[in-house]
PDB file of N, CA and C in Angstrom:
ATOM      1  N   UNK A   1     -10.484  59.702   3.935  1.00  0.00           N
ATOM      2  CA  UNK A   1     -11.723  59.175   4.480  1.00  0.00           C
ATOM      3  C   UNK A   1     -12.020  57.772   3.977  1.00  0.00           C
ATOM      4  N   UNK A   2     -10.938  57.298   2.780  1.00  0.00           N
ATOM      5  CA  UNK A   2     -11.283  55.553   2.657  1.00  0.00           C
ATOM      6  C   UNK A   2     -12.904  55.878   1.697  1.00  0.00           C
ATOM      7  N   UNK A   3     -13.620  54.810   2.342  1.00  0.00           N
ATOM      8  CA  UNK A   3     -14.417  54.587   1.375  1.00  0.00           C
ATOM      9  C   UNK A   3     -16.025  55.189   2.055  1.00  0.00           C
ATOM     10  N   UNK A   4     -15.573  56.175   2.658  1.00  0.00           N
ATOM     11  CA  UNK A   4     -16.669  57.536   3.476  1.00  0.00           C
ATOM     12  C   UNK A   4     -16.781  58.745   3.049  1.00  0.00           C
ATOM     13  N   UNK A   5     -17.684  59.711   2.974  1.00  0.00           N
ATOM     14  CA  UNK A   5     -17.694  60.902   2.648  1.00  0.00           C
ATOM     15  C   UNK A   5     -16.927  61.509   3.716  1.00  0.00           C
ATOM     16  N   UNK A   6     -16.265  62.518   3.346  1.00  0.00           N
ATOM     17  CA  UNK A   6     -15.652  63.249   4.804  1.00  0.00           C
ATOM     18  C   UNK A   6     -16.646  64.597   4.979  1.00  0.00           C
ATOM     19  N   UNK A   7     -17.035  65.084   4.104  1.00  0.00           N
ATOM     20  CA  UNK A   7     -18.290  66.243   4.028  1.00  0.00           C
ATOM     21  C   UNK A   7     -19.054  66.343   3.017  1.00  0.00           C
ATOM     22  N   UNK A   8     -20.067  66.633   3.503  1.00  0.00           N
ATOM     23  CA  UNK A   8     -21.587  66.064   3.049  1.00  0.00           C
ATOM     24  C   UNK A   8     -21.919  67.663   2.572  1.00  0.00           C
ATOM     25  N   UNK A   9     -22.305  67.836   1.764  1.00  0.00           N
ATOM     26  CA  UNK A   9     -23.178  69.209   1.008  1.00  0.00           C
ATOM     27  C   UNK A   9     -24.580  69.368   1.236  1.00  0.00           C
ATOM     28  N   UNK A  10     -25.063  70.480   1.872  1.00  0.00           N
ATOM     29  CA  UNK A  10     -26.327  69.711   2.203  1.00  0.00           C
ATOM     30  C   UNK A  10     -27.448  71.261   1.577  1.00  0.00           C
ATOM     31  N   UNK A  11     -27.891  71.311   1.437  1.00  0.00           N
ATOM     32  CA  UNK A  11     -29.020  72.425   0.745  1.00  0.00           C
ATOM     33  C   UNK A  11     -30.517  72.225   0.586  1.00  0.00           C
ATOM     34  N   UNK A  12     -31.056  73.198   0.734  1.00  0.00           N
ATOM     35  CA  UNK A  12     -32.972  73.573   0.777  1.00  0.00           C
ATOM     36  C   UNK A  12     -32.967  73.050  -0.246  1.00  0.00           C
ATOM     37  N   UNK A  13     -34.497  72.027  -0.399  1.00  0.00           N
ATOM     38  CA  UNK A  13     -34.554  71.679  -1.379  1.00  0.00           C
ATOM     39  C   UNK A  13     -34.270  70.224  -1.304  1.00  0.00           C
ATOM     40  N   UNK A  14     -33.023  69.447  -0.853  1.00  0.00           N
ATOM     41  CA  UNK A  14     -32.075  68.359  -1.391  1.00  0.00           C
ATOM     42  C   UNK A  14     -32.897  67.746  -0.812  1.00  0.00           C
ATOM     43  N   UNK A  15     -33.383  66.249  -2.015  1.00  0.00           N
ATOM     44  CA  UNK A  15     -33.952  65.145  -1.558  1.00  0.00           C
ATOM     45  C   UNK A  15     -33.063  64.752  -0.393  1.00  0.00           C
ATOM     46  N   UNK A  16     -33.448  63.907   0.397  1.00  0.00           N
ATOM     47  CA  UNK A  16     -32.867  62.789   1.071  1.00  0.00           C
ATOM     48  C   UNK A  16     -33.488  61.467   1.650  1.00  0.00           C
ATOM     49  N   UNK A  17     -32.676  60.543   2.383  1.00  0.00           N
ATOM     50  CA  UNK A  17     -33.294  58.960   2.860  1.00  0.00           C
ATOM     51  C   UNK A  17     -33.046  59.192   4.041  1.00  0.00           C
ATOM     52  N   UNK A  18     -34.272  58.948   4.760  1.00  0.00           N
ATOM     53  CA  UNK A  18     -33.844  58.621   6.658  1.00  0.00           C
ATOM     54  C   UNK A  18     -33.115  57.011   6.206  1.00  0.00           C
ATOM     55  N   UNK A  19     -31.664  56.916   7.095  1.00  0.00           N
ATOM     56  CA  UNK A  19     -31.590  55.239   6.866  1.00  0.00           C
ATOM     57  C   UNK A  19     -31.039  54.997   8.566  1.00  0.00           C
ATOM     58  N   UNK A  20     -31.949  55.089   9.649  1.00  0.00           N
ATOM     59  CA  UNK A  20     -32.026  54.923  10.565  1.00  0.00           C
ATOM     60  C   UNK A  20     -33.654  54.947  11.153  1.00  0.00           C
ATOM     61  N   UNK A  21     -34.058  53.932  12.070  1.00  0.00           N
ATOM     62  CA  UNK A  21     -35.443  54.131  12.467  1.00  0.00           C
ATOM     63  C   UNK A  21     -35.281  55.466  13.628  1.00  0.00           C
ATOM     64  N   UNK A  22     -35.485  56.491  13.120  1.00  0.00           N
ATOM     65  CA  UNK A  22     -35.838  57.442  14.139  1.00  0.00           C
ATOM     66  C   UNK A  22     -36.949  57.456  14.994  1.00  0.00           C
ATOM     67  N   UNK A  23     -37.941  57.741  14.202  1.00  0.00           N
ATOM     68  CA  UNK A  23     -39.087  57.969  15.536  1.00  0.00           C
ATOM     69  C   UNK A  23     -40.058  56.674  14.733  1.00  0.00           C
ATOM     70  N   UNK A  24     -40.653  55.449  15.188  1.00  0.00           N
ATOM     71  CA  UNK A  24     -41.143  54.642  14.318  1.00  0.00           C
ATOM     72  C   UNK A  24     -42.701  55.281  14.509  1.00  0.00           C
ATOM     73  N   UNK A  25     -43.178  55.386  15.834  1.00  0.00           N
ATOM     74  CA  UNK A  25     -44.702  55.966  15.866  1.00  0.00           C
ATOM     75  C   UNK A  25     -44.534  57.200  15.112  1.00  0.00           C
ATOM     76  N   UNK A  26     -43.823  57.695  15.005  1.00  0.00           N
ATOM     77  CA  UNK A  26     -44.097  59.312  14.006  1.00  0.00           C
ATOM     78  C   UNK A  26     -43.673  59.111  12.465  1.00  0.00           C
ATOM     79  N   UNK A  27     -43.548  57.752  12.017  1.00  0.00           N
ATOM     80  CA  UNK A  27     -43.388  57.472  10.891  1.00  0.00           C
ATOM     81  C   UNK A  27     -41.915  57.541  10.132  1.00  0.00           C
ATOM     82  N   UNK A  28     -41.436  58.651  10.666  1.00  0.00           N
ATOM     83  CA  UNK A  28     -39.765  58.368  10.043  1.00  0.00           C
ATOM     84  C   UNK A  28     -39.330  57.238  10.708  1.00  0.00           C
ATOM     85  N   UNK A  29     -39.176  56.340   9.887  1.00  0.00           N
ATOM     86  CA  UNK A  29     -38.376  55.042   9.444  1.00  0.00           C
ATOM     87  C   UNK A  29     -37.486  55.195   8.201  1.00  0.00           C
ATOM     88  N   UNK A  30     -36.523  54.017   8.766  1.00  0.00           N
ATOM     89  CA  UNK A  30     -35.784  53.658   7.513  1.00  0.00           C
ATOM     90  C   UNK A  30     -36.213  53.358   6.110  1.00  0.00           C
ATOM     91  N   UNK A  31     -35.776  53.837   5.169  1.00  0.00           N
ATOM     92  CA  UNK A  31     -36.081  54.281   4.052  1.00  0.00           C
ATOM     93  C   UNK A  31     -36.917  55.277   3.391  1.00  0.00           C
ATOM     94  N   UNK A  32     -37.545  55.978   4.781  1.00  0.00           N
ATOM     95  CA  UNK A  32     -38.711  57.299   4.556  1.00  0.00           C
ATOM     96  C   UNK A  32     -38.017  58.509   3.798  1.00  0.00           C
ATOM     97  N   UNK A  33     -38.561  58.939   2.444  1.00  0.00           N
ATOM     98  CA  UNK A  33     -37.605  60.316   1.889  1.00  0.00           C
ATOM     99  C   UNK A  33     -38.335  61.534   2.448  1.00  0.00           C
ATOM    100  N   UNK A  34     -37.408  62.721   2.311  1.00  0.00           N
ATOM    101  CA  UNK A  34     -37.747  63.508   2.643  1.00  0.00           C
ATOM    102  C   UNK A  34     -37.513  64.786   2.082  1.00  0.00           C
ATOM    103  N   UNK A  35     -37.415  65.993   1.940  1.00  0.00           N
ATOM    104  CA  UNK A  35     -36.867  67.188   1.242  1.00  0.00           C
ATOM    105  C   UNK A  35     -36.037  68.190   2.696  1.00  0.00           C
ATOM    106  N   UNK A  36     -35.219  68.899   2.419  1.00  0.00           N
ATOM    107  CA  UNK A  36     -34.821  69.165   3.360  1.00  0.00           C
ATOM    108  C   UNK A  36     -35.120  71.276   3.488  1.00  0.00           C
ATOM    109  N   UNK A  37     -35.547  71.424   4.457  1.00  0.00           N
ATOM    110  CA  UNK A  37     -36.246  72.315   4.440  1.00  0.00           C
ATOM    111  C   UNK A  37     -35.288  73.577   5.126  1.00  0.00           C
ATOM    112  N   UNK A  38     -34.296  73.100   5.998  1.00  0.00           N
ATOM    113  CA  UNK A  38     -34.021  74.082   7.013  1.00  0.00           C
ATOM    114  C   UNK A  38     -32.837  73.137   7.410  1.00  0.00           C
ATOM    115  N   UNK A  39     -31.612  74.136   7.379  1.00  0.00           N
ATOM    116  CA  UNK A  39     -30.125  73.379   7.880  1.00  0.00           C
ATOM    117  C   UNK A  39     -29.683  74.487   9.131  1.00  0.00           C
ATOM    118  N   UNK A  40     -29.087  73.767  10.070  1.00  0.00           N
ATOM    119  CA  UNK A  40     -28.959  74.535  11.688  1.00  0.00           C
ATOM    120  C   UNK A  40     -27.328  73.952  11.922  1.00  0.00           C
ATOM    121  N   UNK A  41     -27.126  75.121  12.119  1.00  0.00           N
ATOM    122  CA  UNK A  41     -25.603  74.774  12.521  1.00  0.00           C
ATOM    123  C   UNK A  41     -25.082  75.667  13.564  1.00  0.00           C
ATOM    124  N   UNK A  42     -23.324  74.944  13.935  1.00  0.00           N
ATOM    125  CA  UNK A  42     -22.790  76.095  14.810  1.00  0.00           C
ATOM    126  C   UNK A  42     -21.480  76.235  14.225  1.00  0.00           C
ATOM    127  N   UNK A  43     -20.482  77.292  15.080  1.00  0.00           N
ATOM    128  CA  UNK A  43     -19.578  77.820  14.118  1.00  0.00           C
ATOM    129  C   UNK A  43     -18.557  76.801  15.457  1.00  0.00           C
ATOM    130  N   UNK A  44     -17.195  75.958  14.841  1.00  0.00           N
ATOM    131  CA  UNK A  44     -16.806  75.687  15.432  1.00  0.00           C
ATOM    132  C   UNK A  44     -15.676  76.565  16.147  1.00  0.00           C
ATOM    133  N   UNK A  45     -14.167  76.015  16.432  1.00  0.00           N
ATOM    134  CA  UNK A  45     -13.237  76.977  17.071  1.00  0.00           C
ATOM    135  C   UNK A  45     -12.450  77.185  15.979  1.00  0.00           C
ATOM    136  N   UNK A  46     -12.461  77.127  14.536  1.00  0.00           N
ATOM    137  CA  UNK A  46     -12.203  77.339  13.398  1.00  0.00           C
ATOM    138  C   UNK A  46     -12.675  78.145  12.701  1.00  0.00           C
ATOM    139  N   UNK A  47     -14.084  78.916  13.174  1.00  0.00           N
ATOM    140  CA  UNK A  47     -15.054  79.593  12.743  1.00  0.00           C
ATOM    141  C   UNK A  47     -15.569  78.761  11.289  1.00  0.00           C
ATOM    142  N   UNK A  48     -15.617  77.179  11.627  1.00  0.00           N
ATOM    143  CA  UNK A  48     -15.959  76.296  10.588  1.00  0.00           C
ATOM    144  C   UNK A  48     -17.564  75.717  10.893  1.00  0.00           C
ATOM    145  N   UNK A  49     -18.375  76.282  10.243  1.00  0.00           N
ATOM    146  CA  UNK A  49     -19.934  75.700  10.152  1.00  0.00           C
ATOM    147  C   UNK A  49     -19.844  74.242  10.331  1.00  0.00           C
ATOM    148  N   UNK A  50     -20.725  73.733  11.713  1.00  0.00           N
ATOM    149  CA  UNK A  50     -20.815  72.516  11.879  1.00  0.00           C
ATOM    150  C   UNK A  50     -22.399  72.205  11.782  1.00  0.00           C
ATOM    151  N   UNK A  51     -22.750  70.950  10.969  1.00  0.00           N
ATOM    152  CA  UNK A  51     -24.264  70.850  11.048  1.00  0.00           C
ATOM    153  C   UNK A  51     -24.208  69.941  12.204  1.00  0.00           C
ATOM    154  N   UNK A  52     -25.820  70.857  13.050  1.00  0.00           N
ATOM    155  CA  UNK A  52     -26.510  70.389  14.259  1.00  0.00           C
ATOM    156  C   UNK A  52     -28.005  69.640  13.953  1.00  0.00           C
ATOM    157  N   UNK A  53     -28.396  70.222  13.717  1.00  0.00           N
ATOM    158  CA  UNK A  53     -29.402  69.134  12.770  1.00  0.00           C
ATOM    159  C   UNK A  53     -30.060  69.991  11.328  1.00  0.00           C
ATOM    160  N   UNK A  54     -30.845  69.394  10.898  1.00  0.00           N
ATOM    161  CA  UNK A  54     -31.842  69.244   9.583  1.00  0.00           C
ATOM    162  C   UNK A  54     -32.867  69.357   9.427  1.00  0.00           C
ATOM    163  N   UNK A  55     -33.845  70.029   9.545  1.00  0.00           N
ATOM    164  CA  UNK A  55     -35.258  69.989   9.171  1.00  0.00           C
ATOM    165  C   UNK A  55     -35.627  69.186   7.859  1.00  0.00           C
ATOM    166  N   UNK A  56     -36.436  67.972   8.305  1.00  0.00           N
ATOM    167  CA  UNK A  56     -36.938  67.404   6.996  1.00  0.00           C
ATOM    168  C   UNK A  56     -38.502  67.354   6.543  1.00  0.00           C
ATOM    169  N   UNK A  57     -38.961  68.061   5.222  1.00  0.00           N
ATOM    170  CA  UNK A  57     -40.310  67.772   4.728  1.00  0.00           C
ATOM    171  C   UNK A  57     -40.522  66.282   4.642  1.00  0.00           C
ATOM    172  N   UNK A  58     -41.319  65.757   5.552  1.00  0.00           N
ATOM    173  CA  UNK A  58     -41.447  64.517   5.162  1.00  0.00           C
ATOM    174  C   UNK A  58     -43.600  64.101   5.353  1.00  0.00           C
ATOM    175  N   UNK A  59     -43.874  63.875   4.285  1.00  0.00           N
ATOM    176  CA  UNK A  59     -45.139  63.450   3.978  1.00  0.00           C
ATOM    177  C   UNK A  59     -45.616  62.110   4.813  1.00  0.00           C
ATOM    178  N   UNK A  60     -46.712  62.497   5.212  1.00  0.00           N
ATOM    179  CA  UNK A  60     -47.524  61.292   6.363  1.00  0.00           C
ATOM    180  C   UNK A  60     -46.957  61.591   7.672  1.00  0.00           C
ATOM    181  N   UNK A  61     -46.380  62.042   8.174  1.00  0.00           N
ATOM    182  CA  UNK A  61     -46.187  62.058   9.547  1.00  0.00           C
ATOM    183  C   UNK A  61     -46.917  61.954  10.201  1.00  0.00           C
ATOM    184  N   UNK A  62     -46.904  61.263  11.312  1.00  0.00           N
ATOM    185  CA  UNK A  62     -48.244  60.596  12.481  1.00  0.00           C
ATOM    186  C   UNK A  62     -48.417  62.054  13.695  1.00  0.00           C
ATOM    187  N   UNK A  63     -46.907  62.114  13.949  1.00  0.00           N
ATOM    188  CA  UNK A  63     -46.742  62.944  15.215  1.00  0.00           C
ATOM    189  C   UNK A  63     -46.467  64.526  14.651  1.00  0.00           C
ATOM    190  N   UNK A  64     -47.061  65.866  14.716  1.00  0.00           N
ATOM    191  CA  UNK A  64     -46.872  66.732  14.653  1.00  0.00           C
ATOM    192  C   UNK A  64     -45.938  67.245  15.898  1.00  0.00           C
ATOM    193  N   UNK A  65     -44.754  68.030  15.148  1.00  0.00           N
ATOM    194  CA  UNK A  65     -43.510  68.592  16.019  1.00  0.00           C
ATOM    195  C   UNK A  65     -43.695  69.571  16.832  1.00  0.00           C
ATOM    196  N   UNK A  66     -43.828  70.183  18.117  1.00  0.00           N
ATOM    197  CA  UNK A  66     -43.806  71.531  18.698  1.00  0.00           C
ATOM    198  C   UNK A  66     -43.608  72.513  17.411  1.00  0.00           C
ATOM    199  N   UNK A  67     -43.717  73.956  17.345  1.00  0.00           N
ATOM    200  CA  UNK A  67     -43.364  74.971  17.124  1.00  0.00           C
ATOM    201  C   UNK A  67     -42.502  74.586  15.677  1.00  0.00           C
ATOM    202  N   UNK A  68     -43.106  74.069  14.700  1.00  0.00           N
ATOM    203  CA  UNK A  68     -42.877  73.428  13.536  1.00  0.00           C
ATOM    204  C   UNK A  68     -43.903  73.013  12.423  1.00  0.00           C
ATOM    205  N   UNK A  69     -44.433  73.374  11.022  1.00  0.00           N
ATOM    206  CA  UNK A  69     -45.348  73.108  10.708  1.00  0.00           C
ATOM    207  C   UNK A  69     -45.332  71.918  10.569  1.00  0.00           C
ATOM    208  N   UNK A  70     -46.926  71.229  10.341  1.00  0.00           N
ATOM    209  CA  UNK A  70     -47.152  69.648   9.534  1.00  0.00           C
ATOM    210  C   UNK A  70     -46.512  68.851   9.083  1.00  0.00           C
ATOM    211  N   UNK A  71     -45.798  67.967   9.277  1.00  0.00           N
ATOM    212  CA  UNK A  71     -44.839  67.404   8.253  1.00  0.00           C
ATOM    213  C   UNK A  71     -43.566  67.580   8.568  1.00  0.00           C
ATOM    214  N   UNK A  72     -43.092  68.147   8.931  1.00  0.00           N
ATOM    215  CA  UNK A  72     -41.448  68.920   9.290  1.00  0.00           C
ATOM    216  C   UNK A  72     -41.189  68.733  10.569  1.00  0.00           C
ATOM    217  N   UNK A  73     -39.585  67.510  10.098  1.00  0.00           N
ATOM    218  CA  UNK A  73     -39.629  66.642  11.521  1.00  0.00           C
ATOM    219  C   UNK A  73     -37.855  66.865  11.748  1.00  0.00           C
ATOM    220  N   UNK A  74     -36.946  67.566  12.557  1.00  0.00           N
ATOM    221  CA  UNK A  74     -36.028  67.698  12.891  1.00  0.00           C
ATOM    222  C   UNK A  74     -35.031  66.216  12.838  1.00  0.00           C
ATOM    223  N   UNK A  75     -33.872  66.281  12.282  1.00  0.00           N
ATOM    224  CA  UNK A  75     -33.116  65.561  12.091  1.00  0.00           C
ATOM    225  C   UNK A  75     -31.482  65.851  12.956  1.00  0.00           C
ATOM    226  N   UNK A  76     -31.309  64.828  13.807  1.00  0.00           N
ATOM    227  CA  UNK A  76     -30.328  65.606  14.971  1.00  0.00           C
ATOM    228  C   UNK A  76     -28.987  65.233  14.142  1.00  0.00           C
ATOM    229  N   UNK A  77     -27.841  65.721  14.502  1.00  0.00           N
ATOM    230  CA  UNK A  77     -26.255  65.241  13.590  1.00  0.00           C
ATOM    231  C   UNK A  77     -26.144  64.372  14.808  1.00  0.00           C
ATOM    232  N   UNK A  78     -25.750  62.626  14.154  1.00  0.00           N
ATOM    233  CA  UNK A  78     -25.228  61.288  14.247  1.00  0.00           C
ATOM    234  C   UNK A  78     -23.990  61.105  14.460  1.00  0.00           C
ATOM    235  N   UNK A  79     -22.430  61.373  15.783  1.00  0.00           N
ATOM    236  CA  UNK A  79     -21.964  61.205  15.472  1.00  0.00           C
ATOM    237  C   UNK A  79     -21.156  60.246  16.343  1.00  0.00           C
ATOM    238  N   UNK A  80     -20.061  59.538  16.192  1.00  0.00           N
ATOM    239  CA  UNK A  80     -19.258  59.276  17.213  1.00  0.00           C
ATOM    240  C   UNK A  80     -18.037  59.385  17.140  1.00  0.00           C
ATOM    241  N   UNK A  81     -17.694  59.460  18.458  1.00  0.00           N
ATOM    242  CA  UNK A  81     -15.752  59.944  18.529  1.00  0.00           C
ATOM    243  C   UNK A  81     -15.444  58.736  19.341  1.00  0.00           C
ATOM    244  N   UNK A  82     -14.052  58.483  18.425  1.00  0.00           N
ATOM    245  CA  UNK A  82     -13.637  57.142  19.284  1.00  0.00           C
ATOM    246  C   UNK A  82     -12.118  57.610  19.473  1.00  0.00           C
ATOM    247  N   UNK A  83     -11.495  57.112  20.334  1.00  0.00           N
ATOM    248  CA  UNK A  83     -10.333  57.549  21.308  1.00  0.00           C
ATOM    249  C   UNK A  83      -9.131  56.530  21.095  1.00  0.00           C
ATOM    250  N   UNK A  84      -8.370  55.776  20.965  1.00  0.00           N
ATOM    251  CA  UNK A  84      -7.448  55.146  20.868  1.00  0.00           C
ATOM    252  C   UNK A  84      -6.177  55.328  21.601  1.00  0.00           C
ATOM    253  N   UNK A  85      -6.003  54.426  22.793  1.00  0.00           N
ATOM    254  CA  UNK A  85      -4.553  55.043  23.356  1.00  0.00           C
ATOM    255  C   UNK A  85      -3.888  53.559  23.076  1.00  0.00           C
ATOM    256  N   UNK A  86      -2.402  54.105  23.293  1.00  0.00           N
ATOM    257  CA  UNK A  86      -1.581  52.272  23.528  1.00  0.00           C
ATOM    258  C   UNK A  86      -0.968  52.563  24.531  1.00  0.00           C
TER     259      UNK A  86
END
């Protein structure tokens, strides 16, 4: 993976940094911390747990989430696949 994580550990509890402006009117911005409340995944064709998103405790939130308490703002998985032919 060079100078990248190739897998990320992720657990209830674990601080973390939004470092993307997600929602700016709902306050997650870049550099907003958060605690992570709730991890959602699927099983791939490996029967290998893939994270789908993250529930994050994050304090001040402007916008309250559907069917989610106060504060607790879903975090989607970021990814991209790139293709290379010659």
């Amino acid at each position: 993976t060079k100078q990248r994580l190739g897998r990320l550990p992720l657990c209830i509890g674990m601080p973390v940094l939004i470092s993307q402006n997600f929602d700016v009117t709902g306050g997650v911005v870049n550099g907003t911390r958060g605690e992570i409340v709730s991890v959602r995944y699927k099983l791939n064709h490996l029967k290998q747990r893939v994270c789908t998103s993250v529930v994050v405790a994050i304090q001040n939130t402007a916008v309250p989430m559907p069917h989610l308490p106060v504060s607790h703002m879903p975090i989607l998985a970021d990814t991209v696949d790139i293709t290379f032919t010659n």
